[in-house]
Protein backbone atom coordinates (compact mmCIF):
# COMPACT_ATOMS: atom_id res chain seq x y z
CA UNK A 1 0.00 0.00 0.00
CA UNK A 2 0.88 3.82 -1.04
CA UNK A 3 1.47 4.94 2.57
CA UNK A 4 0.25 8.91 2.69
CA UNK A 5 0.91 11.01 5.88
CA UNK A 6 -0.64 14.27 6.91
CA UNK A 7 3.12 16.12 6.13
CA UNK A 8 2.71 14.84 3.00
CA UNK A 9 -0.41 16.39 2.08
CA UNK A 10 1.16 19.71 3.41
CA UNK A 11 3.65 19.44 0.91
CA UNK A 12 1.49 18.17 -2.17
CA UNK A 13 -1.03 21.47 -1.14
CA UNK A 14 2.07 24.03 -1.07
CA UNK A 15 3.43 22.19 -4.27
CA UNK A 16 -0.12 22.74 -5.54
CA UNK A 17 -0.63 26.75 -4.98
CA UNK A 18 -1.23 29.28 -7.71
CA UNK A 19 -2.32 26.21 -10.05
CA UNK A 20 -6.43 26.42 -10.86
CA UNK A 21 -9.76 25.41 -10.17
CA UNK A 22 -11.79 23.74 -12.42
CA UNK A 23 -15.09 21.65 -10.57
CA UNK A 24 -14.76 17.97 -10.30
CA UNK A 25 -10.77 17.60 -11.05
CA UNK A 26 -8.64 16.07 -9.31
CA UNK A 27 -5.15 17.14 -9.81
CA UNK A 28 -5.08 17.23 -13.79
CA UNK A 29 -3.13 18.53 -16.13
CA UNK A 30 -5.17 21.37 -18.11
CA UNK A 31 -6.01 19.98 -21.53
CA UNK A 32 -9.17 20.47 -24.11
CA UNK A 33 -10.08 16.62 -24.14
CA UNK A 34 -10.44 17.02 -20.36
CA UNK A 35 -12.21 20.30 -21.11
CA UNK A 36 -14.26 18.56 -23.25
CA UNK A 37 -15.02 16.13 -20.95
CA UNK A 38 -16.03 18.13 -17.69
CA UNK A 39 -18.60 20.06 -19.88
CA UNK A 40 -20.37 17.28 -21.05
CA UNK A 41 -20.50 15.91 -17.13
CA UNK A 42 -21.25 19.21 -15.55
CA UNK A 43 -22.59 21.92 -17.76
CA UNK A 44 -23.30 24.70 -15.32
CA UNK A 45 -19.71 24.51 -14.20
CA UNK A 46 -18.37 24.87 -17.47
CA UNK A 47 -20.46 27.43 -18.97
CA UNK A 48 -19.63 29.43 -22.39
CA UNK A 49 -18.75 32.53 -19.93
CA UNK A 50 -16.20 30.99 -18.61
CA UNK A 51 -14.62 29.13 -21.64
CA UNK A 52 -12.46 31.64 -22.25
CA UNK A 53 -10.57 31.29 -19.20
CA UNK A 54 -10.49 27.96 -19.05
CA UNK A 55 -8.45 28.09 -22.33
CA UNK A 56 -5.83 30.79 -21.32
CA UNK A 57 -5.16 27.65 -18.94
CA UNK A 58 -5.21 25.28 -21.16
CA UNK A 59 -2.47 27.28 -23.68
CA UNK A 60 -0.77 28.39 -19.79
CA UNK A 61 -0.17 24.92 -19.58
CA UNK A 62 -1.66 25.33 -15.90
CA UNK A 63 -3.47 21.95 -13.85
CA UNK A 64 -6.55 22.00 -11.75
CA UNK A 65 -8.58 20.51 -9.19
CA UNK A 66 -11.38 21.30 -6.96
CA UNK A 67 -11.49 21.54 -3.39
CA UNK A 68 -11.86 17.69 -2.56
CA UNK A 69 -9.80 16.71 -5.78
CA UNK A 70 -6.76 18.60 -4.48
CA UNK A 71 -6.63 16.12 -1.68
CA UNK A 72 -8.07 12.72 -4.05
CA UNK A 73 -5.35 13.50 -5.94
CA UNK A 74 -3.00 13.00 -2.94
CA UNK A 75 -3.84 10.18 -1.90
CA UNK A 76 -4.27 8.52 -5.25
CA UNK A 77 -1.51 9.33 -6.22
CA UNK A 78 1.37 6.65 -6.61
CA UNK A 79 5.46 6.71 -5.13
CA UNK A 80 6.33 6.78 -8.84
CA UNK A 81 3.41 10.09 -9.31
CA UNK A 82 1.31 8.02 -11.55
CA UNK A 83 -2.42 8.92 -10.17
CA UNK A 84 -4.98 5.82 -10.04
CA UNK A 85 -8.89 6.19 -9.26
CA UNK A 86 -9.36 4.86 -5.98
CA UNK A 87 -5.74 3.81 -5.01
CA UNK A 88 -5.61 1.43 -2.70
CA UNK A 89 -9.67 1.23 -1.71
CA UNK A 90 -9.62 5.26 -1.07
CA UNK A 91 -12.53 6.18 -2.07
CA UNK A 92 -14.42 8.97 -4.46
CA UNK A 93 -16.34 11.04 -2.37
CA UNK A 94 -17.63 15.01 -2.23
CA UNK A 95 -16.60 17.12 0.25
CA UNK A 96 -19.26 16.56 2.38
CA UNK A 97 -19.25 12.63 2.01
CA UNK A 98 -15.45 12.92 3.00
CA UNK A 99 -16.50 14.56 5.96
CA UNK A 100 -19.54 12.21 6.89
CA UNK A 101 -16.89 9.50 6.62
CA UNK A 102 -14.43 10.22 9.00
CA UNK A 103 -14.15 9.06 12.43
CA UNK A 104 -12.01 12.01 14.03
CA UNK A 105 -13.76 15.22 13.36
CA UNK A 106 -14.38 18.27 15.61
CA UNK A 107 -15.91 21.91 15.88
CA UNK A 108 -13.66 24.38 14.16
CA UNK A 109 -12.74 26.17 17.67
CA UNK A 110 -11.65 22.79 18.90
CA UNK A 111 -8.78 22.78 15.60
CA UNK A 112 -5.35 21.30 16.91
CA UNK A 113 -2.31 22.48 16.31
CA UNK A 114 -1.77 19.28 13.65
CA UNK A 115 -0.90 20.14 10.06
CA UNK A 116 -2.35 18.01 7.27
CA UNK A 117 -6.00 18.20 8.98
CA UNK A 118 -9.39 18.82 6.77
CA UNK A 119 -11.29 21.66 7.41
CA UNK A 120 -14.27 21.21 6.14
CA UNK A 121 -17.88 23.73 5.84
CA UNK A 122 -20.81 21.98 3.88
CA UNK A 123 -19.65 21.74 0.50
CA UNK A 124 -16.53 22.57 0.40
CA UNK A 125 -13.26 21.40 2.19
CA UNK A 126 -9.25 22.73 2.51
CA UNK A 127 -5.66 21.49 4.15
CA UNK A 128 -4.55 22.64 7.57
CA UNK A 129 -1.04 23.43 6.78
CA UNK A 130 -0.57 25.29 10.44
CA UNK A 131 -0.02 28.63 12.36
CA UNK A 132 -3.13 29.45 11.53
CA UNK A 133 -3.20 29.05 8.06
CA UNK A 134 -4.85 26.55 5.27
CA UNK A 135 -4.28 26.17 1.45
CA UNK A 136 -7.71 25.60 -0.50
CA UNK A 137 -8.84 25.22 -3.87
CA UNK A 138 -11.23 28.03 -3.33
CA UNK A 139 -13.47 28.08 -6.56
CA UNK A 140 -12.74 29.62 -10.16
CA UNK A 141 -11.96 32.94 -9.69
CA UNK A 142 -9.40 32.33 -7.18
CA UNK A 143 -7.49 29.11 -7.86
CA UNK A 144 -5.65 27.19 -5.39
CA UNK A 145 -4.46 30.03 -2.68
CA UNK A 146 -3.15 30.43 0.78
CA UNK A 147 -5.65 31.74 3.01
CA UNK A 148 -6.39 32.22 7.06
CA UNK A 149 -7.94 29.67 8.68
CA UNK A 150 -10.15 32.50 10.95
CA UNK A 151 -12.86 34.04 8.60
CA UNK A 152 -13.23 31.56 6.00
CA UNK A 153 -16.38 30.24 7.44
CA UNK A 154 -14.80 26.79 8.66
CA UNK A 155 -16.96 25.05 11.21
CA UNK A 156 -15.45 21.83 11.70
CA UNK A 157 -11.99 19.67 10.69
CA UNK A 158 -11.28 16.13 10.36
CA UNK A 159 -9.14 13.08 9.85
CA UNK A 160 -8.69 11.42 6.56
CA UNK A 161 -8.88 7.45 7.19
CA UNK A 162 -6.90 7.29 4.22
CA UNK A 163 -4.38 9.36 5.57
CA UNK A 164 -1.79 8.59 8.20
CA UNK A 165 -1.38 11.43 10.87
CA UNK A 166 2.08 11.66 12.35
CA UNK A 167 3.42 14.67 14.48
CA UNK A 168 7.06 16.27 13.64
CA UNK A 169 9.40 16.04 16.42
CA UNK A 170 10.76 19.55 17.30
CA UNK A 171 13.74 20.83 14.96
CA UNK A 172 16.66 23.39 15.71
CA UNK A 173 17.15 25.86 13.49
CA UNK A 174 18.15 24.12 9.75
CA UNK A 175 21.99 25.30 8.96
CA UNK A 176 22.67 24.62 5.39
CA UNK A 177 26.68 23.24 4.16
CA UNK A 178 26.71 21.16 6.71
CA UNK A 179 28.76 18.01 6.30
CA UNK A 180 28.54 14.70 8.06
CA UNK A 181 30.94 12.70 9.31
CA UNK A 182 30.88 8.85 10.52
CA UNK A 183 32.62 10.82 14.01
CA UNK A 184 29.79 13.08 14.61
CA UNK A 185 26.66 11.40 13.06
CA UNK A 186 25.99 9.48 16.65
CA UNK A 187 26.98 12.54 18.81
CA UNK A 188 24.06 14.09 21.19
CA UNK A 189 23.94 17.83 20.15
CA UNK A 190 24.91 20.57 22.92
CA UNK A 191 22.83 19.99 26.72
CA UNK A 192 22.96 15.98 25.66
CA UNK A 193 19.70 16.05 23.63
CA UNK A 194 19.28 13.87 20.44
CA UNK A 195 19.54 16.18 17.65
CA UNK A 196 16.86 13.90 15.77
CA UNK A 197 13.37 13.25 16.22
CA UNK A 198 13.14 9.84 18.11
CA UNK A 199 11.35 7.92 15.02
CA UNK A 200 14.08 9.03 12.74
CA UNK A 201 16.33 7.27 15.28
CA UNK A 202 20.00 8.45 15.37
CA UNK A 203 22.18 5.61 13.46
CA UNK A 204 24.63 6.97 9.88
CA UNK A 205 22.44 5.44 7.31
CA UNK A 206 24.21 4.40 4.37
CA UNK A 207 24.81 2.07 1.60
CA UNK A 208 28.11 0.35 2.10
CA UNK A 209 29.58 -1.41 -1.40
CA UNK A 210 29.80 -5.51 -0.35
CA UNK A 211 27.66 -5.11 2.86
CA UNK A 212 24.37 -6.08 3.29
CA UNK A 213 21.61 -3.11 3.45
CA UNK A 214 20.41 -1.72 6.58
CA UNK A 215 17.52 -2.29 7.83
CA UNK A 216 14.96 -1.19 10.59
CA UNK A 217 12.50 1.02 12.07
CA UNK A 218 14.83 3.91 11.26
CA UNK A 219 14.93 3.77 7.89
CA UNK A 220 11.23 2.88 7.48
CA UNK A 221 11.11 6.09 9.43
CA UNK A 222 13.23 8.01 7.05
CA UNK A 223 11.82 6.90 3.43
CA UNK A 224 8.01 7.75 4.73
CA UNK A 225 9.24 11.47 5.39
CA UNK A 226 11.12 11.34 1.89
CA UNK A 227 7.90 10.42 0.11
CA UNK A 228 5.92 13.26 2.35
CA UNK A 229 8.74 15.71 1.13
CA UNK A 230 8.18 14.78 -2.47
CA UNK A 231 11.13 12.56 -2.64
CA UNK A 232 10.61 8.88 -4.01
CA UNK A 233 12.47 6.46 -2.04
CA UNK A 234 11.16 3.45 -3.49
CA UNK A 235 9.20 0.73 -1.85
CA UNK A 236 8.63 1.87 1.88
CA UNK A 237 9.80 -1.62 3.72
CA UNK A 238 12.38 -0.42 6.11
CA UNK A 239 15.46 -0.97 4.01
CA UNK A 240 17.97 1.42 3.05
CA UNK A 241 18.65 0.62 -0.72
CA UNK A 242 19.56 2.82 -4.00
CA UNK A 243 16.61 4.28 -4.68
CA UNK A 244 16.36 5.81 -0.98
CA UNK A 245 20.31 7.00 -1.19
CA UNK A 246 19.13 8.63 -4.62
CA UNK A 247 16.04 10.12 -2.94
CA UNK A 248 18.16 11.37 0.02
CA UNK A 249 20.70 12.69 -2.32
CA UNK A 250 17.96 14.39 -3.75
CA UNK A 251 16.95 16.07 -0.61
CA UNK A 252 20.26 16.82 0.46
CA UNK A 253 21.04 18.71 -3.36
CA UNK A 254 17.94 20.85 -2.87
CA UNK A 255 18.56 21.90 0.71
CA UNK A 256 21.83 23.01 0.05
CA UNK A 257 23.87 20.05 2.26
CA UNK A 258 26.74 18.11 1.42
CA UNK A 259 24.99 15.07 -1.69
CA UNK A 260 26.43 12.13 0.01
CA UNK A 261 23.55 9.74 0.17
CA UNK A 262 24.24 8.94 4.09
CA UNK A 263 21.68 10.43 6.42
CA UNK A 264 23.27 12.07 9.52
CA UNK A 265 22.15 14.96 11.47
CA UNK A 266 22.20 17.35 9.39
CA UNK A 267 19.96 15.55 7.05
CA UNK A 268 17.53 14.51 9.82
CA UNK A 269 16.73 18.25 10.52
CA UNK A 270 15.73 18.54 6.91
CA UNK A 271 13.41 15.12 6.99
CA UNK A 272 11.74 17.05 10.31
């Protein structure tokens, strides 16, 4: 099974913003056959006043989704980002029948402090992304936009089942060029506190030419926050192969650390 987490959907939302909103899509691509198609299934939606638009994003080369099909598209999405309809037995519902479905829910002034949660008001639905904040597909003539959580008319939020919720251990400050070392990867940081989050554990994972891959908790730990990050690590079983060095050297390239492949501290505090 595709696992998703709630960090994950955080990052497919922020990786989503300024992108469009076209009714009943689910993370598409912007093209006239799909055009085509959404007017024939939902002709007040896609109404000759708003054609026009819909093909400056079509020639933009922009994609789209609605407000529940920004989050279907998540979680039906595969590790190698092919999407499939109902990956994995998550179902197609509305926003509403999203809601209906799930067995954590509460009142809007009862919202924890948990990215990755669904708000939700009848009809209509949006990711929790924290601090106050949410990103939404918010209807066609905004697009998919970063808005505050207090006004929008929210009245309740709720779990995903399809969605696994995990909470980020607390990070110091990121410093980017750091290097790791075999000596210091298994050092406490200053005061004798882990520097990593216990799940991530604190072993040097690496692959080592002619010995046999590691394996554990640890890395399991690892290659589900690489896939939340946008990073493919392959299949997520817990061992440290090629595909997850090539997805942590991935990481590492983009956040500006020494490309190594071996996760340390100083990669932990970017898998945070």
């Amino acid at each position: 099974m595709t696992v998703k987490t709630n960090l994950g959907l955080v990052e497919w939302a922020k990786a989503w913003l300024g992108q469009v909103y076209w009714y009943g899509c689910c993370c598409y691509a912007c093209t006239q056959s799909l055009l085509e198609r959404k007017t024939k299934q939902y002709p007040k939606s896609y109404a000759e006043n708003r054609m026009s638009r819909y093909r400056a994003d079509i020639a933009a080369g922009k994609k789209c989704a609605d407000c529940i099909g920004l989050i279907k598209g998540y979680y039906w999405t595969r590790e190698d980002g092919t999407q499939v309809y109902g990956l994995d037995g998550r179902l197609d519902q509305s926003a509403n029948g999203a809601y209906n479905a799930a067995k954590v829910k509460g009142t809007i002034d009862t919202l924890p402090e948990l990215p990755g949660l669904i708000l939700w008001k009848s009809g209509h639905v949006g990711v929790y992304i924290g601090n106050g904040e949410a990103i939404e597909a918010k209807g066609f003539n905004y697009g998919i936009v970063k808005t505050k959580v207090k006004g929008r008319g929210w009245t309740h939020w709720f779990r995903s089942p399809y969605i696994d919720y995990i909470t980020e251990g607390s990070a110091g400050d990121a410093q980017t060029g750091v290097e790791e070392t075999e000596s210091d990867a298994n050092q406490p940081a200053e005061g004798g506190a882990e520097e990593s989050a216990p799940d991530l554990g604190t072993r040097l994972l690496r692959v080592t030419q002619g010995q046999p891959l590691m394996r554990g908790s640890d890395v399991l730990a690892v290659q589900t926050r690489l896939l939340a990050k946008g990073y493919a690590p392959g299949r997520l079983d817990g061992v440290y192969g090629n595909l997850t060095k090539a997805a942590v050297v991935a990481l590492q390239t983009a956040c500006g650390i020494k490309a190594d492949g071996i996760v340390g501290p100083a990669t932990r505090v970017f898998l945070r």
